[in-house]
PDB file of N, CA and C in Angstrom:
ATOM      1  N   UNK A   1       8.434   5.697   1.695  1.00  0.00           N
ATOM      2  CA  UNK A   1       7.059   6.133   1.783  1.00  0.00           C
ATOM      3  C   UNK A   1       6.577   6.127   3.230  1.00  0.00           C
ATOM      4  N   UNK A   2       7.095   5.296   4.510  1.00  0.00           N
ATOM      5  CA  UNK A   2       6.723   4.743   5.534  1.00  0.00           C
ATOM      6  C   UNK A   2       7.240   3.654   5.872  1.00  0.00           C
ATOM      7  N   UNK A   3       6.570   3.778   6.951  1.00  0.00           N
ATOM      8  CA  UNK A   3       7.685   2.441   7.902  1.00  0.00           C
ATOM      9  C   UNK A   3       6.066   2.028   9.169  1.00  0.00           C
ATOM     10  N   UNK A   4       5.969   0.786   9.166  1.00  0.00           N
ATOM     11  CA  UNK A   4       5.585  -0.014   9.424  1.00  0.00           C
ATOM     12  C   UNK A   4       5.828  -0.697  10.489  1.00  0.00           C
ATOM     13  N   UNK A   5       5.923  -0.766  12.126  1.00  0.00           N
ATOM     14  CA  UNK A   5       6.504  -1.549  12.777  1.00  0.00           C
ATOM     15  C   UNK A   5       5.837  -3.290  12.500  1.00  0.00           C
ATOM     16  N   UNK A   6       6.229  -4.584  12.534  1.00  0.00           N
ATOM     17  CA  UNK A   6       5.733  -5.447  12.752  1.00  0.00           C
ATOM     18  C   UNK A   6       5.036  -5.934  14.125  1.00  0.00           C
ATOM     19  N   UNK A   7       3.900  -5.765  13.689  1.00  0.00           N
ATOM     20  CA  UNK A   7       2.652  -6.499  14.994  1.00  0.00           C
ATOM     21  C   UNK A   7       2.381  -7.204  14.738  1.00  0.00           C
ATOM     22  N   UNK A   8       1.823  -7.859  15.414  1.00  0.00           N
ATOM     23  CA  UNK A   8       1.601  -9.564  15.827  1.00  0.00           C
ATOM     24  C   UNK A   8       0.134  -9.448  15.609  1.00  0.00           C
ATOM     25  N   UNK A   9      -0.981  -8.276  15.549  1.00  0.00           N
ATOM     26  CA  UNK A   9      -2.291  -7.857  15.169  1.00  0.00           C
ATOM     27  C   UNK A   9      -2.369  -8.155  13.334  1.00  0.00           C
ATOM     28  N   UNK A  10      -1.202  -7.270  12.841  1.00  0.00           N
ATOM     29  CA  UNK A  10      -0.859  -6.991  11.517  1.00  0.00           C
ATOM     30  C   UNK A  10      -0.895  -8.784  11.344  1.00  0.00           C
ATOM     31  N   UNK A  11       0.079  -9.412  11.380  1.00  0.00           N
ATOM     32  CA  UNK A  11       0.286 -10.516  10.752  1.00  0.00           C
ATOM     33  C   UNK A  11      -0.882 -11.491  11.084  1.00  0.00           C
ATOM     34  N   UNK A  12      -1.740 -11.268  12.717  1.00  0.00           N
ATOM     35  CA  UNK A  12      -2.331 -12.532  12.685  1.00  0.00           C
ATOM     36  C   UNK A  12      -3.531 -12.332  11.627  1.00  0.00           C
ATOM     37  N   UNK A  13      -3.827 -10.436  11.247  1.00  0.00           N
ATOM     38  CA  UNK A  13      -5.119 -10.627  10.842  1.00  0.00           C
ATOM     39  C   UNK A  13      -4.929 -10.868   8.935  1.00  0.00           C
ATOM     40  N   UNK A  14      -3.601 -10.329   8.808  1.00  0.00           N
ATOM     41  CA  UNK A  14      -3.357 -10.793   7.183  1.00  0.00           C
ATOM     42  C   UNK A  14      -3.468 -12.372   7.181  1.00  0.00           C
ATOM     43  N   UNK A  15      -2.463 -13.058   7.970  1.00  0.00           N
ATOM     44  CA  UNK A  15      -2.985 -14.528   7.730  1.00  0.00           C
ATOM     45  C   UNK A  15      -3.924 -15.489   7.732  1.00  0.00           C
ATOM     46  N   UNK A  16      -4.898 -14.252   8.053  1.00  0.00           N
ATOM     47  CA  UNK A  16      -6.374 -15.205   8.410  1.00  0.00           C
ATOM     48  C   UNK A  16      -6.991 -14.577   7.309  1.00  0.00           C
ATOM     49  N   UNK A  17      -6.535 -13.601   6.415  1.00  0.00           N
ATOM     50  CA  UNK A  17      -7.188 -13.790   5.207  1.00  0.00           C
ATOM     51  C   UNK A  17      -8.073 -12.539   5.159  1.00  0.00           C
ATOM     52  N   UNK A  18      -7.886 -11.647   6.310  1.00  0.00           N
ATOM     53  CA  UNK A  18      -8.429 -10.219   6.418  1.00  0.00           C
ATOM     54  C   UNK A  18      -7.592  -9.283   6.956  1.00  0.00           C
ATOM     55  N   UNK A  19      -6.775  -8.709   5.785  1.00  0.00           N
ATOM     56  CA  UNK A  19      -6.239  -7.606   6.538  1.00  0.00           C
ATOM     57  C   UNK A  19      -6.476  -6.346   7.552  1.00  0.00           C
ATOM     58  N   UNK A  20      -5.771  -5.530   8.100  1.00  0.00           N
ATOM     59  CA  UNK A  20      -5.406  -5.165   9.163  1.00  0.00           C
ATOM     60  C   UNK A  20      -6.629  -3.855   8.671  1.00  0.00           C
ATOM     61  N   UNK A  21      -6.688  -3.108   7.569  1.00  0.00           N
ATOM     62  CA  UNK A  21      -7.511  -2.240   7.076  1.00  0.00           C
ATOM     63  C   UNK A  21      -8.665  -2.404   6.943  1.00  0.00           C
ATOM     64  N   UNK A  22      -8.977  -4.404   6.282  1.00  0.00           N
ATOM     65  CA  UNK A  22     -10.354  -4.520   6.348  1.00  0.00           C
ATOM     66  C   UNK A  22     -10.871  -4.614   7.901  1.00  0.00           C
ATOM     67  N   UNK A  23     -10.162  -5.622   8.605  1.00  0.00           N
ATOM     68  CA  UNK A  23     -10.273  -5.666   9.618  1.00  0.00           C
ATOM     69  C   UNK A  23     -10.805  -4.611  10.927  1.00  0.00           C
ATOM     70  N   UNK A  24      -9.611  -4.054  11.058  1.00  0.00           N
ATOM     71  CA  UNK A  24      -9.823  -2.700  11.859  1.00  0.00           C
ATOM     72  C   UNK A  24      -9.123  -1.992  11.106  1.00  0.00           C
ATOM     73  N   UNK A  25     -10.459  -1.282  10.123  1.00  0.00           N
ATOM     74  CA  UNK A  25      -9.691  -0.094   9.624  1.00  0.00           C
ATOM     75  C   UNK A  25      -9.828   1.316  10.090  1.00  0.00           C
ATOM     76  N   UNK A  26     -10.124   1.162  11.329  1.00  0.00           N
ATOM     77  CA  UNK A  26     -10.003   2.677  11.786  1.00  0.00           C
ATOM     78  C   UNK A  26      -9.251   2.762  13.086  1.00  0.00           C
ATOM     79  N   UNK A  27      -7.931   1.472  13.270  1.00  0.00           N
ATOM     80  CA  UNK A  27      -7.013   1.389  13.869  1.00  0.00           C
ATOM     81  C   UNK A  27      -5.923   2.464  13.318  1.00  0.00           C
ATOM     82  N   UNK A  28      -4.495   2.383  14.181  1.00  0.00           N
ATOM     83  CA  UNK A  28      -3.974   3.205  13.944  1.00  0.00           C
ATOM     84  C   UNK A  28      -3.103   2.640  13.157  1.00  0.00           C
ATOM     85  N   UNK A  29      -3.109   1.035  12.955  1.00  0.00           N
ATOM     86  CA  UNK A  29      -1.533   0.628  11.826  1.00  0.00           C
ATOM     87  C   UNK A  29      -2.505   0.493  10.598  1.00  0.00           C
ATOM     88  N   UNK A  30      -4.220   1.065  10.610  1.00  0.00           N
ATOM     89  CA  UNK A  30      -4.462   0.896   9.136  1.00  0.00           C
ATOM     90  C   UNK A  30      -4.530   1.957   8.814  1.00  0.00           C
ATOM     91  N   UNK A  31      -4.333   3.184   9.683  1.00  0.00           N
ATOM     92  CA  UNK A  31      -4.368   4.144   8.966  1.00  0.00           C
ATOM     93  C   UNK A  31      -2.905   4.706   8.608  1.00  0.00           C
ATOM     94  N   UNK A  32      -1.632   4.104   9.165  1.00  0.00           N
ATOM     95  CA  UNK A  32      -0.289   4.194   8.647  1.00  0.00           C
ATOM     96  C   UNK A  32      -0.653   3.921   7.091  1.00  0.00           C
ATOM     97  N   UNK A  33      -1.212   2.386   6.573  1.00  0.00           N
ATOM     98  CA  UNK A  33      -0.897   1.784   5.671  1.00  0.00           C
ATOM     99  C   UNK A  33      -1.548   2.762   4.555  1.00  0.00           C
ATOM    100  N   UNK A  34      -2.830   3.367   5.083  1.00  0.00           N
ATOM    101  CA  UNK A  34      -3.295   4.399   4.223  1.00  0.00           C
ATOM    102  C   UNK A  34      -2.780   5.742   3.964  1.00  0.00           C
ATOM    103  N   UNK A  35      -1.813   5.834   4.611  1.00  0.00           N
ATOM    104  CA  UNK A  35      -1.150   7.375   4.553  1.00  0.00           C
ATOM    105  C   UNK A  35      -0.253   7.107   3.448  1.00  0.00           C
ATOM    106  N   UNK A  36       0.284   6.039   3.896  1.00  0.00           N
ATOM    107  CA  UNK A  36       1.689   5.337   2.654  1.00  0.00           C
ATOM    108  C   UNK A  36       0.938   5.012   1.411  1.00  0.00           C
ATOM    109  N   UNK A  37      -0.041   4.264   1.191  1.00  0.00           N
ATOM    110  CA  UNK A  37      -1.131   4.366   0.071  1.00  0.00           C
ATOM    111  C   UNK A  37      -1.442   5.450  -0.681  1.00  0.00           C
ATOM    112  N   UNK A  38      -1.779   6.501   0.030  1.00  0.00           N
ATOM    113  CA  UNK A  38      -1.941   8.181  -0.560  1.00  0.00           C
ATOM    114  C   UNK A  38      -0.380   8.546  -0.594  1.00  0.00           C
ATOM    115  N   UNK A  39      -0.002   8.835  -0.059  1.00  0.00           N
ATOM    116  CA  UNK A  39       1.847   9.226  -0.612  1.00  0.00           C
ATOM    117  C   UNK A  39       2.455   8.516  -2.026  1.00  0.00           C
ATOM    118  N   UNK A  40       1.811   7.450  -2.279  1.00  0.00           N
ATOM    119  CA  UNK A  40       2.354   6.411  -3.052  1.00  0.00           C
ATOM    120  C   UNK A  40       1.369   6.872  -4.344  1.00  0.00           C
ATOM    121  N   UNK A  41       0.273   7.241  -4.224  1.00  0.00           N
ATOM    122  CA  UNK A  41      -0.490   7.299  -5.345  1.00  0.00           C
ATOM    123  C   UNK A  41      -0.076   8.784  -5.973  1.00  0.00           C
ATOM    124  N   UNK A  42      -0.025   9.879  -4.928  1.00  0.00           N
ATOM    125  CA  UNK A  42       0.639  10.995  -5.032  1.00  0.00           C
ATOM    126  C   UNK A  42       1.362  10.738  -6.456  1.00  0.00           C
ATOM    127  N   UNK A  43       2.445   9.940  -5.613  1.00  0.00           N
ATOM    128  CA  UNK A  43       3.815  10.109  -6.722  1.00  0.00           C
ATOM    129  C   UNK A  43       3.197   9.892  -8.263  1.00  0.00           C
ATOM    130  N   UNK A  44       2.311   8.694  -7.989  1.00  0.00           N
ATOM    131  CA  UNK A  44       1.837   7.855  -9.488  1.00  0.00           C
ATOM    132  C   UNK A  44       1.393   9.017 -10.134  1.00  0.00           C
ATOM    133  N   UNK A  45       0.346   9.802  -9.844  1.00  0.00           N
ATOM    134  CA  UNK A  45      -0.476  10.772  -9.972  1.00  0.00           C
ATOM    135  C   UNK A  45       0.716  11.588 -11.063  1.00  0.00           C
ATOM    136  N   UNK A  46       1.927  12.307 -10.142  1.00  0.00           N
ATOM    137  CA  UNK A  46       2.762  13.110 -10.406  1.00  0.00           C
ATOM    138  C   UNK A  46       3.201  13.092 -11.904  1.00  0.00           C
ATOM    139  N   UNK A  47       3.658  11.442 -11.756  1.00  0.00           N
ATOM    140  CA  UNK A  47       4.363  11.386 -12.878  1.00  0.00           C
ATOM    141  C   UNK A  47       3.928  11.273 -13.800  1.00  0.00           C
ATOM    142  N   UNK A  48       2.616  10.282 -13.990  1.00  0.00           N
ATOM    143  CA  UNK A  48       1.640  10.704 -15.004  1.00  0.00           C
ATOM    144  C   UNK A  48       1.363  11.944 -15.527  1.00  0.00           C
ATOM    145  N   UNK A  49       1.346  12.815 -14.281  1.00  0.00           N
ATOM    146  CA  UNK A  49       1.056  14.510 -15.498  1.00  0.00           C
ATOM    147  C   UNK A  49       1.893  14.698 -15.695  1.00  0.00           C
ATOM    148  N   UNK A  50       2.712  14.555 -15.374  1.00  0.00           N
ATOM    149  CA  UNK A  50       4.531  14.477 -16.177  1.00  0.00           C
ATOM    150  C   UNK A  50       4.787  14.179 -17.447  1.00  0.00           C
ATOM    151  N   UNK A  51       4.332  13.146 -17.970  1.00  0.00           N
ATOM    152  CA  UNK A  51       4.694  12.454 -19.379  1.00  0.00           C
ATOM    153  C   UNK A  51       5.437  11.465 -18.738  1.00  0.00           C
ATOM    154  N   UNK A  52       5.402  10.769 -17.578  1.00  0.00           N
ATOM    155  CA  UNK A  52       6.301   9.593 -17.359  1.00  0.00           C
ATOM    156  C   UNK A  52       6.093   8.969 -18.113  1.00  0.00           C
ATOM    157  N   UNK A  53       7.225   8.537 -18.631  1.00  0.00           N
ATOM    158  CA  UNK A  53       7.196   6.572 -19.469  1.00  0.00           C
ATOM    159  C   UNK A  53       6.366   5.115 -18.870  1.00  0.00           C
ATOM    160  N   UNK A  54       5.816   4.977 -20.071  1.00  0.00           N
ATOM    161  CA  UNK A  54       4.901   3.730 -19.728  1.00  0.00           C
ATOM    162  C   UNK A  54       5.872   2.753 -19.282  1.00  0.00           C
ATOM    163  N   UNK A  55       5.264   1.630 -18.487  1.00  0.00           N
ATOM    164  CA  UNK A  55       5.836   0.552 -18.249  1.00  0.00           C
ATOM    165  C   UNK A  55       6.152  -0.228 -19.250  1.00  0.00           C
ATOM    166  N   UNK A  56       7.548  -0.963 -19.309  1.00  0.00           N
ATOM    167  CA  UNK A  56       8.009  -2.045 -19.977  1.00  0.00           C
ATOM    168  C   UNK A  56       7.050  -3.437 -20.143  1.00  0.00           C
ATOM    169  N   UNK A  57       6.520  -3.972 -21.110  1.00  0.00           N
ATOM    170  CA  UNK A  57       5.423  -4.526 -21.313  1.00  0.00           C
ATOM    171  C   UNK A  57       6.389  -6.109 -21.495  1.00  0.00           C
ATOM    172  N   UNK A  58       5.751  -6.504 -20.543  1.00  0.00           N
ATOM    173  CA  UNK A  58       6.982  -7.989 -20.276  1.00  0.00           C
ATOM    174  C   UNK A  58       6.007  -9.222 -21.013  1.00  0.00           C
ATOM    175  N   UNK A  59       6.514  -9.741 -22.001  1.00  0.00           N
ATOM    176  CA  UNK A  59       6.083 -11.052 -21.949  1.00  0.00           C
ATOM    177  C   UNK A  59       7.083 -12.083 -21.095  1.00  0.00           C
ATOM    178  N   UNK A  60       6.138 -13.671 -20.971  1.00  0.00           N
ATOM    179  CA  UNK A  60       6.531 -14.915 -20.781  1.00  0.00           C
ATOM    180  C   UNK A  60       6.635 -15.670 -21.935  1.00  0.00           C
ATOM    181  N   UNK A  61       7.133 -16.611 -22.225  1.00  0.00           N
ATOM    182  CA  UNK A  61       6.933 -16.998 -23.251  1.00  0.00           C
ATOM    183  C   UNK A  61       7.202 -18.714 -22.739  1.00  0.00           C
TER     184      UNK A  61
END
């Protein structure tokens, strides 16, 4: 879907409990994460009008 380099922005602002999108989301690694987000929903989208198969419904027991 994308590729992501690791920054040291990315990780310090996820570990503090605000990601990089909430954070600065009109940076340029939040708008990677949103391109890969829309590409990704794309597909979901796709297969749904497809007749894709539902997910396997997992219990724990």
């Amino acid at each position: 879907m994308g590729e992501i380099p690791l920054h040291i922005e990315i990780r310090e602002t996820s570990d503090g409990g605000r990601p990089i999108v909430v954070s600065r989301p009109e940076s340029e690694h939040a708008k990677v994460y949103r391109r890969i987000a829309d590409r990704l929903w794309e597909k979901v989208e796709a297969g749904l009008a497809a007749g894709a198969r539902p997910a396997p419904r997992i219990v724990v027991q």
